[in-house]
C-alpha atoms as a PDB file:
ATOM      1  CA  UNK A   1       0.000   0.000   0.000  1.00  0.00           C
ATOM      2  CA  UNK A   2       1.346   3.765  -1.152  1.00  0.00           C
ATOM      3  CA  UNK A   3       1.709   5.390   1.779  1.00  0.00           C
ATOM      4  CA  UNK A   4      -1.201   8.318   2.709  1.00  0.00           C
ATOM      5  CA  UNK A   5      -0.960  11.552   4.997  1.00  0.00           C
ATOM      6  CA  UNK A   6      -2.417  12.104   7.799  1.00  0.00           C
ATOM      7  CA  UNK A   7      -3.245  14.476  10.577  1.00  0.00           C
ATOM      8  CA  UNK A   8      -3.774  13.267  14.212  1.00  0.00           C
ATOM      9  CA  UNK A   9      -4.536  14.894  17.466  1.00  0.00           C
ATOM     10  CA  UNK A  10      -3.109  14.543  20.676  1.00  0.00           C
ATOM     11  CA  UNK A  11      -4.285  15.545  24.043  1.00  0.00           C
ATOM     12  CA  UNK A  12      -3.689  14.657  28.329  1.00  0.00           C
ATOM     13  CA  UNK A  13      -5.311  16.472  31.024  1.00  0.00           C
ATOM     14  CA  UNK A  14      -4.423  13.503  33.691  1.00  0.00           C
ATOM     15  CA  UNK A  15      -1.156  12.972  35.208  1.00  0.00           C
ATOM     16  CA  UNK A  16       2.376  13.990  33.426  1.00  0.00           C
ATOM     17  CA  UNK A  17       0.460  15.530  30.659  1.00  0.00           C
ATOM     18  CA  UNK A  18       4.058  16.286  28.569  1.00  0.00           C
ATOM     19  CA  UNK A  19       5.609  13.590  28.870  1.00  0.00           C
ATOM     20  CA  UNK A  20       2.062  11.296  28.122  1.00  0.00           C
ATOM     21  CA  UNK A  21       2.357  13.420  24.537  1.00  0.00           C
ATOM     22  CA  UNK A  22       6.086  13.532  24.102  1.00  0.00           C
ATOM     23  CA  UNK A  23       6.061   9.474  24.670  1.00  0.00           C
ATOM     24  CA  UNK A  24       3.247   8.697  22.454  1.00  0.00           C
ATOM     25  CA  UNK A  25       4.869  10.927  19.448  1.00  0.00           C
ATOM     26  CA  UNK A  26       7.917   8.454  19.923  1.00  0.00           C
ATOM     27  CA  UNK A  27       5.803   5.706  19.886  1.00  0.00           C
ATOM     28  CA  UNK A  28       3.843   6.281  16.967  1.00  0.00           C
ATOM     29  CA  UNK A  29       7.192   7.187  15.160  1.00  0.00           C
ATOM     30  CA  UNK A  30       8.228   4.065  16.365  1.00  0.00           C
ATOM     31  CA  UNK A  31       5.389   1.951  14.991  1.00  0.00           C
ATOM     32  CA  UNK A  32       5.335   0.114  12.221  1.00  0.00           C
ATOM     33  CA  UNK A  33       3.848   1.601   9.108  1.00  0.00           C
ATOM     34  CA  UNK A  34       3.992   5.285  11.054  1.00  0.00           C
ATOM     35  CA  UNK A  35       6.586   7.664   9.948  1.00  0.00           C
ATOM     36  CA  UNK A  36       6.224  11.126  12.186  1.00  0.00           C
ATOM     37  CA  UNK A  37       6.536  14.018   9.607  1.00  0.00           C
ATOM     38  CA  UNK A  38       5.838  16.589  11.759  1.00  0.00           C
ATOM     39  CA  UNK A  39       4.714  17.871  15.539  1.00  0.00           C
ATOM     40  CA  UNK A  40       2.700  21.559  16.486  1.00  0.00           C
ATOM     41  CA  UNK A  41       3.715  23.383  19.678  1.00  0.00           C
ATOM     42  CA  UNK A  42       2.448  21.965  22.837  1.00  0.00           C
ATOM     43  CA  UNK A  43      -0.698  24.109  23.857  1.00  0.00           C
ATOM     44  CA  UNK A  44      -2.542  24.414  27.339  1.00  0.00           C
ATOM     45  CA  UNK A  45      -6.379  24.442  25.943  1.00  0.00           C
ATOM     46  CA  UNK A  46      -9.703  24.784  28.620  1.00  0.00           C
ATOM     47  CA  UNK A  47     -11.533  21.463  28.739  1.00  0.00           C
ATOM     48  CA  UNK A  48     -14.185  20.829  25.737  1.00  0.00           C
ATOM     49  CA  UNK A  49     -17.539  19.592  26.936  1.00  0.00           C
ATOM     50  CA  UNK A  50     -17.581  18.887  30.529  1.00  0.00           C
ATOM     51  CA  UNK A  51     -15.914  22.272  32.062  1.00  0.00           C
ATOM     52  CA  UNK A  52     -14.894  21.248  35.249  1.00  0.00           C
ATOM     53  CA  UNK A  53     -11.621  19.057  35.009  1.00  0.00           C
ATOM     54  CA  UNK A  54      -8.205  19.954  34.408  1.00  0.00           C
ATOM     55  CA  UNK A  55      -6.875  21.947  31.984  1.00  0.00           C
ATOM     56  CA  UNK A  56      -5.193  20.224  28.487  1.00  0.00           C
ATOM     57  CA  UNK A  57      -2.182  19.739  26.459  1.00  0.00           C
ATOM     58  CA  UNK A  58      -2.690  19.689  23.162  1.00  0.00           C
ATOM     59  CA  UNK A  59      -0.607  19.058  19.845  1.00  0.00           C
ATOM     60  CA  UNK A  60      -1.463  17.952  16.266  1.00  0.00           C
ATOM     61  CA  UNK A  61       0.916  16.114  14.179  1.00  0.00           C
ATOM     62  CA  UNK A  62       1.697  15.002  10.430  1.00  0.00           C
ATOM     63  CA  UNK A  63       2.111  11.561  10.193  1.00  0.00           C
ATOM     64  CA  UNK A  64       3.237   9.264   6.700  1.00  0.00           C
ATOM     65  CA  UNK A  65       1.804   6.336   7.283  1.00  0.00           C
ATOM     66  CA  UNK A  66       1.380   2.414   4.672  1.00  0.00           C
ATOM     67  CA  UNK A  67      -1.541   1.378   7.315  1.00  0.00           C
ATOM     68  CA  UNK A  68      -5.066   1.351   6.391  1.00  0.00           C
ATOM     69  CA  UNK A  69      -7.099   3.719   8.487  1.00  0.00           C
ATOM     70  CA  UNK A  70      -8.731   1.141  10.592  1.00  0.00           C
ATOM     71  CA  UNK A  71      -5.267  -0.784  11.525  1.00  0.00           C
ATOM     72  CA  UNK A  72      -4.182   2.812  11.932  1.00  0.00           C
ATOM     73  CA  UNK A  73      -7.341   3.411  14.636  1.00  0.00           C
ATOM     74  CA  UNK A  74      -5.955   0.177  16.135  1.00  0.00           C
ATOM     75  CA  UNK A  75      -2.445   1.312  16.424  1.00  0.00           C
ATOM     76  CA  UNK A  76      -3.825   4.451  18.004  1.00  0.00           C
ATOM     77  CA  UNK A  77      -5.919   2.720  20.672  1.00  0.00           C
ATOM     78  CA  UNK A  78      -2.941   0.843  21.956  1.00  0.00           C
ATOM     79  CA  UNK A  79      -0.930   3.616  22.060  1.00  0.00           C
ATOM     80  CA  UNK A  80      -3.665   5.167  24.187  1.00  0.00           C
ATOM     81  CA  UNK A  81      -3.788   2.100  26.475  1.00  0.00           C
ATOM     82  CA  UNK A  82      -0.194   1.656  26.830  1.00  0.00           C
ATOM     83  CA  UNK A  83      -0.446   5.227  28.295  1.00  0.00           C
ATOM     84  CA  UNK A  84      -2.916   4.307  30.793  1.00  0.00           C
ATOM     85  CA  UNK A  85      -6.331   5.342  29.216  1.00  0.00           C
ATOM     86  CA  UNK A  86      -9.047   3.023  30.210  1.00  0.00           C
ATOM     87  CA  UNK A  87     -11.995   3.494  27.526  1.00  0.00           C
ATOM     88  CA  UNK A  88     -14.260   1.470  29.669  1.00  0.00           C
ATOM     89  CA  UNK A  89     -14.185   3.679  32.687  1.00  0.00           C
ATOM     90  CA  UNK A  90     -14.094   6.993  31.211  1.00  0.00           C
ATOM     91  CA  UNK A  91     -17.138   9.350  30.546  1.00  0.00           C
ATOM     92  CA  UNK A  92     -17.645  11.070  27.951  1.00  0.00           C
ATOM     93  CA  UNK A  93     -15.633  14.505  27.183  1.00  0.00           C
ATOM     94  CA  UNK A  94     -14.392  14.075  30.327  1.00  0.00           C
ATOM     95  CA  UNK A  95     -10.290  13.500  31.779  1.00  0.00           C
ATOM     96  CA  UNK A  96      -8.116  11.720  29.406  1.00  0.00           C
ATOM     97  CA  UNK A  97      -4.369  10.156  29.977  1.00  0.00           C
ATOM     98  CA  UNK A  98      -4.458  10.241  26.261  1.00  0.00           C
ATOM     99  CA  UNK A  99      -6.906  10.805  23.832  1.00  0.00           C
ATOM    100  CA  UNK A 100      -5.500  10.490  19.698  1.00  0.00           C
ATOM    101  CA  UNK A 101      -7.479  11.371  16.689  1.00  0.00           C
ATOM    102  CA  UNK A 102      -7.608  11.166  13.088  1.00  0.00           C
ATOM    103  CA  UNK A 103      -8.291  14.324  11.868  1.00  0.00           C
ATOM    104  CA  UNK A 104      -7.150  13.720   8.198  1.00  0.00           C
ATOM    105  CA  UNK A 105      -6.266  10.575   6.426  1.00  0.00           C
ATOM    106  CA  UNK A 106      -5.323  12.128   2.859  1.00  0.00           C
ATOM    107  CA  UNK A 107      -8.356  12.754   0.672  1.00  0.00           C
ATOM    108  CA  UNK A 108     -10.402  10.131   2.088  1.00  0.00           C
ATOM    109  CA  UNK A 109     -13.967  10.640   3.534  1.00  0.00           C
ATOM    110  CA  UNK A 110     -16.047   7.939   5.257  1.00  0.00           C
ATOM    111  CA  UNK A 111     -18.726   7.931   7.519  1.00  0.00           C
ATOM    112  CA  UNK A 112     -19.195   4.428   9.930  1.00  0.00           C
ATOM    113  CA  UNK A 113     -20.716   4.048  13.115  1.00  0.00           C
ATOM    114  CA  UNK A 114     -16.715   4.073  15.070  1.00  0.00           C
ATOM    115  CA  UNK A 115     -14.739   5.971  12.566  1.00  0.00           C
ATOM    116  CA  UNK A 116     -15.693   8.752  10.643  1.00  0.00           C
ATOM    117  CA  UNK A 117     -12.699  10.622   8.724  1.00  0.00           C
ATOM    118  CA  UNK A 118     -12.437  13.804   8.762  1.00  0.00           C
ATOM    119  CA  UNK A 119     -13.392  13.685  12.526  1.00  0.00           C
ATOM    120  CA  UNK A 120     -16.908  15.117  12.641  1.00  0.00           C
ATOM    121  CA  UNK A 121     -15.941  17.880  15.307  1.00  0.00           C
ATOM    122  CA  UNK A 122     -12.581  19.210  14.599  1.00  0.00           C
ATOM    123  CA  UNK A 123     -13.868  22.394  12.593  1.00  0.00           C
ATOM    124  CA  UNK A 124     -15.692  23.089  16.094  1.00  0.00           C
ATOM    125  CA  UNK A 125     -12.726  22.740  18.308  1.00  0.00           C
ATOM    126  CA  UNK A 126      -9.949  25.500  18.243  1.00  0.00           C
ATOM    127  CA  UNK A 127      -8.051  23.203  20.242  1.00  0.00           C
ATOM    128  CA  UNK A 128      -7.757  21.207  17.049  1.00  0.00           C
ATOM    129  CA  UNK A 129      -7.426  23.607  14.480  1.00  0.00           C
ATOM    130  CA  UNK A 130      -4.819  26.069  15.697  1.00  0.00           C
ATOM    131  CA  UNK A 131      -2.291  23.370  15.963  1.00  0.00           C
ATOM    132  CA  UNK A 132      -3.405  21.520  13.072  1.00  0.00           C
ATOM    133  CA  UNK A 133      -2.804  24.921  11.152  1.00  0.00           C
ATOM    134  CA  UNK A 134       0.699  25.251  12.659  1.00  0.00           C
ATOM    135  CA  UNK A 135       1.669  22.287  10.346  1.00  0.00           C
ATOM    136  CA  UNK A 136      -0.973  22.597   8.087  1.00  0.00           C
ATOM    137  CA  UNK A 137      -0.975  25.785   6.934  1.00  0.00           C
ATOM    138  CA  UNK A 138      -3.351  26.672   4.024  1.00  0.00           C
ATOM    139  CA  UNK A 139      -5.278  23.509   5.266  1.00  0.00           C
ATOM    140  CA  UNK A 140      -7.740  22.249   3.427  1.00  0.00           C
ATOM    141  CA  UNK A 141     -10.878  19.613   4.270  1.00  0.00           C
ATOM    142  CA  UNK A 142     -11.150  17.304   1.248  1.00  0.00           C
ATOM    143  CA  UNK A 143     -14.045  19.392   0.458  1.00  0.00           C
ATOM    144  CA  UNK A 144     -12.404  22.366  -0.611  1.00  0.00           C
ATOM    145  CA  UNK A 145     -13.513  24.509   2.714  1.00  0.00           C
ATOM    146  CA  UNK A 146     -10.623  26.248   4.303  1.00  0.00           C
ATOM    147  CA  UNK A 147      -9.431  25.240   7.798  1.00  0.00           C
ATOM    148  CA  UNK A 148      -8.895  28.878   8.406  1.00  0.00           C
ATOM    149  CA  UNK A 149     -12.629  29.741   7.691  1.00  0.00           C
ATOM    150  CA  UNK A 150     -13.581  27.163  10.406  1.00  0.00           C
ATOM    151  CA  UNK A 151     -11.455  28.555  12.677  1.00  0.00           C
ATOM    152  CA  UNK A 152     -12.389  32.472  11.882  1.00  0.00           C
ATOM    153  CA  UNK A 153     -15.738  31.096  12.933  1.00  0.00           C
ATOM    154  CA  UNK A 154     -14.789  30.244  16.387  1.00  0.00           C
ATOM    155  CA  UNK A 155     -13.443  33.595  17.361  1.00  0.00           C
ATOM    156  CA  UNK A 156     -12.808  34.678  19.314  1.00  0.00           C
ATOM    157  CA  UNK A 157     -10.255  32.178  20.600  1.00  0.00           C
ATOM    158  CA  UNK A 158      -9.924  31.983  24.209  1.00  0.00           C
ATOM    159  CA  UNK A 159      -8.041  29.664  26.341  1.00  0.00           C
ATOM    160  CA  UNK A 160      -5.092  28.240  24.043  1.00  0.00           C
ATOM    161  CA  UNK A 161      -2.125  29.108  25.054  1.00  0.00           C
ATOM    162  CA  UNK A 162       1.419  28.608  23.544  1.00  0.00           C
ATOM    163  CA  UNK A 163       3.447  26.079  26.387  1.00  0.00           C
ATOM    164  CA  UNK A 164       6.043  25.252  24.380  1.00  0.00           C
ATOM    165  CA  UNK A 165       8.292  24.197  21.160  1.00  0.00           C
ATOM    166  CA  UNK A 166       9.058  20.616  19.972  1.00  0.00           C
ATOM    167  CA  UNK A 167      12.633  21.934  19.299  1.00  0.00           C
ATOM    168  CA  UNK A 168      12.650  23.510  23.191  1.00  0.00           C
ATOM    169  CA  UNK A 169      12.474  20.178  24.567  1.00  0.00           C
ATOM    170  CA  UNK A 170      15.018  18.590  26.498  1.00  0.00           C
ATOM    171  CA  UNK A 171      17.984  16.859  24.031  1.00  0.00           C
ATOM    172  CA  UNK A 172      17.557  13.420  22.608  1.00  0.00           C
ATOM    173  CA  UNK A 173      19.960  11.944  24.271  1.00  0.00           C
ATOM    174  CA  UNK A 174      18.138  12.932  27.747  1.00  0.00           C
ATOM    175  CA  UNK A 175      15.191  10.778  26.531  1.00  0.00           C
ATOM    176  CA  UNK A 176      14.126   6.675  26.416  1.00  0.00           C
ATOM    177  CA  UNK A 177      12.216   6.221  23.418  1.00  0.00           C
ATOM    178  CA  UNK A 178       9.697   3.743  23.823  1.00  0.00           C
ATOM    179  CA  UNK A 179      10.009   0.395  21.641  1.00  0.00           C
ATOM    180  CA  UNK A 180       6.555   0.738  20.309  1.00  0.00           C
ATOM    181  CA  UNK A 181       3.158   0.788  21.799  1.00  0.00           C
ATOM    182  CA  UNK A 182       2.963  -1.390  24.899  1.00  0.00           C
ATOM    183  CA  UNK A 183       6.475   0.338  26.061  1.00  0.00           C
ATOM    184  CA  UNK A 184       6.942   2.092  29.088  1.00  0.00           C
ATOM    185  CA  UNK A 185       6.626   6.091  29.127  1.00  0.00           C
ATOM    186  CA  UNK A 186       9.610   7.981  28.387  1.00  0.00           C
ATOM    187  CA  UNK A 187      10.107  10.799  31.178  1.00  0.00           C
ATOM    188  CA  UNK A 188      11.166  14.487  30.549  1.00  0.00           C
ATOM    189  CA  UNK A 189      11.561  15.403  33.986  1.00  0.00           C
ATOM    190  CA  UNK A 190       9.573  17.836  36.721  1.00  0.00           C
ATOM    191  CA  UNK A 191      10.915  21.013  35.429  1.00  0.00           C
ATOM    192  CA  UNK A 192       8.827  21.023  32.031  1.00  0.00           C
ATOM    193  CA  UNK A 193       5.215  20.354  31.751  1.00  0.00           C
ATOM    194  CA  UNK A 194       4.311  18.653  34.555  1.00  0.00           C
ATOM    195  CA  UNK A 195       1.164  19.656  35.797  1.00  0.00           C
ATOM    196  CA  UNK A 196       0.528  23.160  37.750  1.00  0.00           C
END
């Protein structure tokens, strides 16, 4: 299979909320049939849905990727297990280890009752789209609309704030990069983005 673009969403609001995102990038990148192209700044974003819970981190990255979109949900799922999400105890919209999304998987559009592509509420979420537009710029939905007219309608845009720079992280050499899914957490340390 040619391999496709895609988009995905990250977020944690429980626990080491960096180092949950940093360690699933790594993961992903490490996975096979996932290539990580790209990764947004890391932004604290208010809590969608159900308002009282801790506050998020939030990234989007670019992804390459030979897997269909379903094995590709799959992948995602363990990667959100390994990091201690429990889908099964969880209500909805509420506190998340780690929640990942497809956003964009090239061109493609599909509608079915556990996967819908492009995910039905990212044009509603500025959480979503200013990342997503930080490697996406000029975005478009495989519809033609703009990303940047979706987001235009949202404003305006409270409660997303910068935290920091893939580049500012600590150096490689200061991380463990998981093996793949089911691997333990790498750790960044206390003195970045644990949580306040």
């Amino acid at each position: 299979m040619a391999a496709t673009v895609a988009y995905l969403s990250l977020g944690s609001n429980v626990g080491e909320r960096l180092d949950t995102l940093m360690s699933a990038v790594f993961s992903l990148d490490e996975t096979d049939g996932i290539a990580v192209e790209e990764t947004s700044g890391v932004y604290e974003t208010e809590p969608w849905g159900e308002a009282d819970q801790p506050s998020f981190y939030n990234l989007a990255v670019r992804i390459r990727t030979t897997l269909t979109p379903r094995e590709l949900l799959e992948e995602l799922h363990l990667t959100e297990a390994a990091m201690g999400r429990d889908r099964e105890q969880e209500a909805r919209w509420g506190p998340r280890t780690l929640d990942i999304d497809i956003l964009l998987y090239g061109d493609l559009q599909m509608d079915e009752p556990d996967l819908t592509i492009p995910h039905p509420r990212m044009t509603e979420r500025a959480f979503v789209l200013v990342p997503l537009l930080e490697i996406m710029p000029g975005g478009e939905l495989p519809d033609g609309t703009r990303l940047t007219t979706h987001l235009q309608a949202l404003t305006p845009i409270d409660g997303i704030d910068l935290v920091l720079r893939v580049d500012e992280l600590p150096s490689a050499s200061r991380v463990t990069r998981p093996e793949g899914p089911r691997s333990p957490r790498a750790y960044f340390g206390d003195d970045v983005g644990g949580n306040s």
